[in-house]
Protein backbone atom coordinates (compact mmCIF):
# COMPACT_ATOMS: atom_id res chain seq x y z
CA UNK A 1 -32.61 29.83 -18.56
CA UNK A 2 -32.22 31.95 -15.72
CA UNK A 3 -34.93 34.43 -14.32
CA UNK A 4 -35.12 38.12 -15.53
CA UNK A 5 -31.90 39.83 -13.09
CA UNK A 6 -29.90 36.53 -12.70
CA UNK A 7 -26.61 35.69 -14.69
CA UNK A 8 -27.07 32.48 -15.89
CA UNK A 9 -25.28 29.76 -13.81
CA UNK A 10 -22.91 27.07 -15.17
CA UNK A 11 -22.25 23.82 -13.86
CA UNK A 12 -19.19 24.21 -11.56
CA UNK A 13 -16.66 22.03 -12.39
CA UNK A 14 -16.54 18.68 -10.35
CA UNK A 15 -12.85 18.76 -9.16
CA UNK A 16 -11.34 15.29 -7.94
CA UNK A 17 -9.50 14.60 -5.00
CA UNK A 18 -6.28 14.88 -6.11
CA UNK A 19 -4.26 11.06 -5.91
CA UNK A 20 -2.07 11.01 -2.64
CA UNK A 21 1.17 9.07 -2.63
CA UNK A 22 1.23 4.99 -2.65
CA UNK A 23 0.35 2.84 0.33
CA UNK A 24 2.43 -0.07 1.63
CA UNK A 25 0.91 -3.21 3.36
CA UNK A 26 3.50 -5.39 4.62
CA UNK A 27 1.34 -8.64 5.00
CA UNK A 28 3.03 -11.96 7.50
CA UNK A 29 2.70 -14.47 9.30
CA UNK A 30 3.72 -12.48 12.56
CA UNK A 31 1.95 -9.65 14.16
CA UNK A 32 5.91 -8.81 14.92
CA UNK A 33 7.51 -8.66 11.98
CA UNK A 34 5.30 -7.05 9.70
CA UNK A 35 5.25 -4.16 12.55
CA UNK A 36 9.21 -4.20 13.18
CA UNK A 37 9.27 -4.40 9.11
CA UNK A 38 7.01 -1.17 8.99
CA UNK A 39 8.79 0.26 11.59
CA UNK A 40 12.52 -0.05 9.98
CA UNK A 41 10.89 0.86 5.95
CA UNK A 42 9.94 4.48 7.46
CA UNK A 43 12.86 4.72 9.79
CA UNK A 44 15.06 3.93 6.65
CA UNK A 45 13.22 6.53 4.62
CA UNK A 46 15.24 9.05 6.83
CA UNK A 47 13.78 12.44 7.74
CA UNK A 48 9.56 13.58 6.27
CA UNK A 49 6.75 12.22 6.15
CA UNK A 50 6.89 8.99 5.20
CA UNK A 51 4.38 7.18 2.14
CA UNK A 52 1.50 5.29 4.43
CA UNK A 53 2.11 1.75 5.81
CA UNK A 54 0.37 -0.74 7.25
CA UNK A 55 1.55 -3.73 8.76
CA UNK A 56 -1.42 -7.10 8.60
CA UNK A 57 0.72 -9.36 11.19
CA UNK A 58 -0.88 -12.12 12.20
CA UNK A 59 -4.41 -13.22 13.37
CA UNK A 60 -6.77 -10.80 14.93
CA UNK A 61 -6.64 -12.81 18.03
CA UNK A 62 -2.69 -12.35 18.07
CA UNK A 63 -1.89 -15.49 16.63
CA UNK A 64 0.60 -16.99 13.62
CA UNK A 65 -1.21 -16.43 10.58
CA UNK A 66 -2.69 -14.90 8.11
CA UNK A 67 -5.80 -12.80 8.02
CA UNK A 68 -8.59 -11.29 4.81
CA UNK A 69 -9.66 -9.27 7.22
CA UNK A 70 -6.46 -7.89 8.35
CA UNK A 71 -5.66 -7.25 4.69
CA UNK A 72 -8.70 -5.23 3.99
CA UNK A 73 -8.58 -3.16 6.75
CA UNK A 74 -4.61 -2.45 6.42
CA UNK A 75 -5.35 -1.33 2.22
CA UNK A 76 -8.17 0.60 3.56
CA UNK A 77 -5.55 2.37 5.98
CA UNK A 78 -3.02 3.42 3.21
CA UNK A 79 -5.41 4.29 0.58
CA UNK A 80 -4.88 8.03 -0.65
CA UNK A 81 -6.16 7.27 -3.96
CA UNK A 82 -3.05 6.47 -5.92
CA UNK A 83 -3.52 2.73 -5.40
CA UNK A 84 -1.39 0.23 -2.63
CA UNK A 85 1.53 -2.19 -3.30
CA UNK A 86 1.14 -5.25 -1.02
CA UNK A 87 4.20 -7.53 0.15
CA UNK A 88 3.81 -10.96 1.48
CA UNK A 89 6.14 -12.78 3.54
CA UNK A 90 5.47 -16.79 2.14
CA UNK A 91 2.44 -19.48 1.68
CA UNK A 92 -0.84 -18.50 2.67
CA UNK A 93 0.19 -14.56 3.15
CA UNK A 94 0.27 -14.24 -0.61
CA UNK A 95 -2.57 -16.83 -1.06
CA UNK A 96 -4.76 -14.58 0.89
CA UNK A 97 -3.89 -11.42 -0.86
CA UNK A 98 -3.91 -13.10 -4.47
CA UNK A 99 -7.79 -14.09 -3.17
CA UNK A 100 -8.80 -10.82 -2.34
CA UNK A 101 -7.26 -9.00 -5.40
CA UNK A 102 -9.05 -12.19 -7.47
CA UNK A 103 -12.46 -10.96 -5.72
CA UNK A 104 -12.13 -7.35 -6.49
CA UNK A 105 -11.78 -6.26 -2.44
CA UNK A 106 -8.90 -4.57 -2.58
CA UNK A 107 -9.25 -1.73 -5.24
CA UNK A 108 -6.41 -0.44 -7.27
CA UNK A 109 -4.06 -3.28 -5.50
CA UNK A 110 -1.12 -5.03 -6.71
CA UNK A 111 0.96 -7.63 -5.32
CA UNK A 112 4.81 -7.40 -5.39
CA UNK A 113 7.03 -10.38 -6.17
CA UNK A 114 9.83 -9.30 -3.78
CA UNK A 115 11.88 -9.65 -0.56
CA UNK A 116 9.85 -8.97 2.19
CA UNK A 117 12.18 -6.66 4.05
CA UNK A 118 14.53 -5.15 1.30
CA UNK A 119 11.13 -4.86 -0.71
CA UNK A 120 9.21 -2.90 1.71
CA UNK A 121 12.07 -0.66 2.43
CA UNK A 122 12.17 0.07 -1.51
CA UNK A 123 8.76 0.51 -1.47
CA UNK A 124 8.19 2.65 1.35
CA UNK A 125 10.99 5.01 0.25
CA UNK A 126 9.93 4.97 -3.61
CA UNK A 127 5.99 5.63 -2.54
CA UNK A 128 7.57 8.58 0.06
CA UNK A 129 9.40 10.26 -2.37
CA UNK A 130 6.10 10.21 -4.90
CA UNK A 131 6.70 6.89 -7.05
CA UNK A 132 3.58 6.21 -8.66
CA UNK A 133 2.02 2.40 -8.50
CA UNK A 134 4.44 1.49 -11.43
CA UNK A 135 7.28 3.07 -10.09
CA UNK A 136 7.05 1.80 -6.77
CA UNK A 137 6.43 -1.78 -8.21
CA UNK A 138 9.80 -1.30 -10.24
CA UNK A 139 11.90 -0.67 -7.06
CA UNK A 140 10.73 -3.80 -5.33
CA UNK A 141 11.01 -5.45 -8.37
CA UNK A 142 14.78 -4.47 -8.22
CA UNK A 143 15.08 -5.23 -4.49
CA UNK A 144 14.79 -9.19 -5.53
CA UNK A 145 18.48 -8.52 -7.24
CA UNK A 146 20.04 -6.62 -4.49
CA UNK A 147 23.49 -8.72 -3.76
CA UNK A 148 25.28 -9.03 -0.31
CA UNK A 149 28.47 -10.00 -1.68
């Protein structure tokens, strides 16, 4: 009860941080081509502010590989709350991130069974234009059927 002169005060409501857009982690082998893969996604996106990406290229020391560490730190760069969709180029890239997602580290993380390149592009421009984690999964889902000829 509140003393003798004062309105009684109610619990303000605890408001969440509203759920940004989907992040992108383009995981490889190559320091390179997850970068140049990052780089054309957003380009492709065309004109705004593109959903956050983060290439995990490589080793930390520069090398061919594939690095936890890189992962973590690359979900941890895209996270706005509304989860990450992770694409791996081959072998050990989506070993690593199946480990990680296994152990819990990456959070509201999924893994997308899709063309590295035409899948980040559909997921880049799907999380951009505020695809949610299913709907962004969906669309690099679909890239695996895209047909050259």
């Amino acid at each position: 009860m509140a003393p003798e002169g004062e309105a009684p005060q109610e619990d303000a409501p605890v408001s969440e941080r509203p759920a940004g857009r989907v992040g992108v982690v383009l995981v490889s082998h190559s320091k390179a081509v997850a970068e140049s893969t990052a780089a054309l996604a957003k380009a492709l996106f065309g004109a705004g502010d593109p959903a956050p990406v983060a290439p995990a290229g490589g080793l930390p020391d520069g090398g061919v590989g594939t690095s936890a560490e890189l992962v973590r730190r690359a979900v941890a760069r895209v996270d706005e709350g509304a989860g990450a969709v992770v694409l791996c180029d081959m072998g050990s890239a989506v070993l690593t991130v199946k480990e990680l997602l296994d152990a819990g580290e990456l959070g509201d993380t999924r893994i997308a069974d899709a063309p590295f390149v035409e899948g980040a592009v559909a997921a880049v421009v799907t999380a951009s234009a505020g695809g949610d984690l299913a709907a962004v999964l969906a669309a690099t889902d679909d890239a695996r059927t895209y047909r050259k000829l």
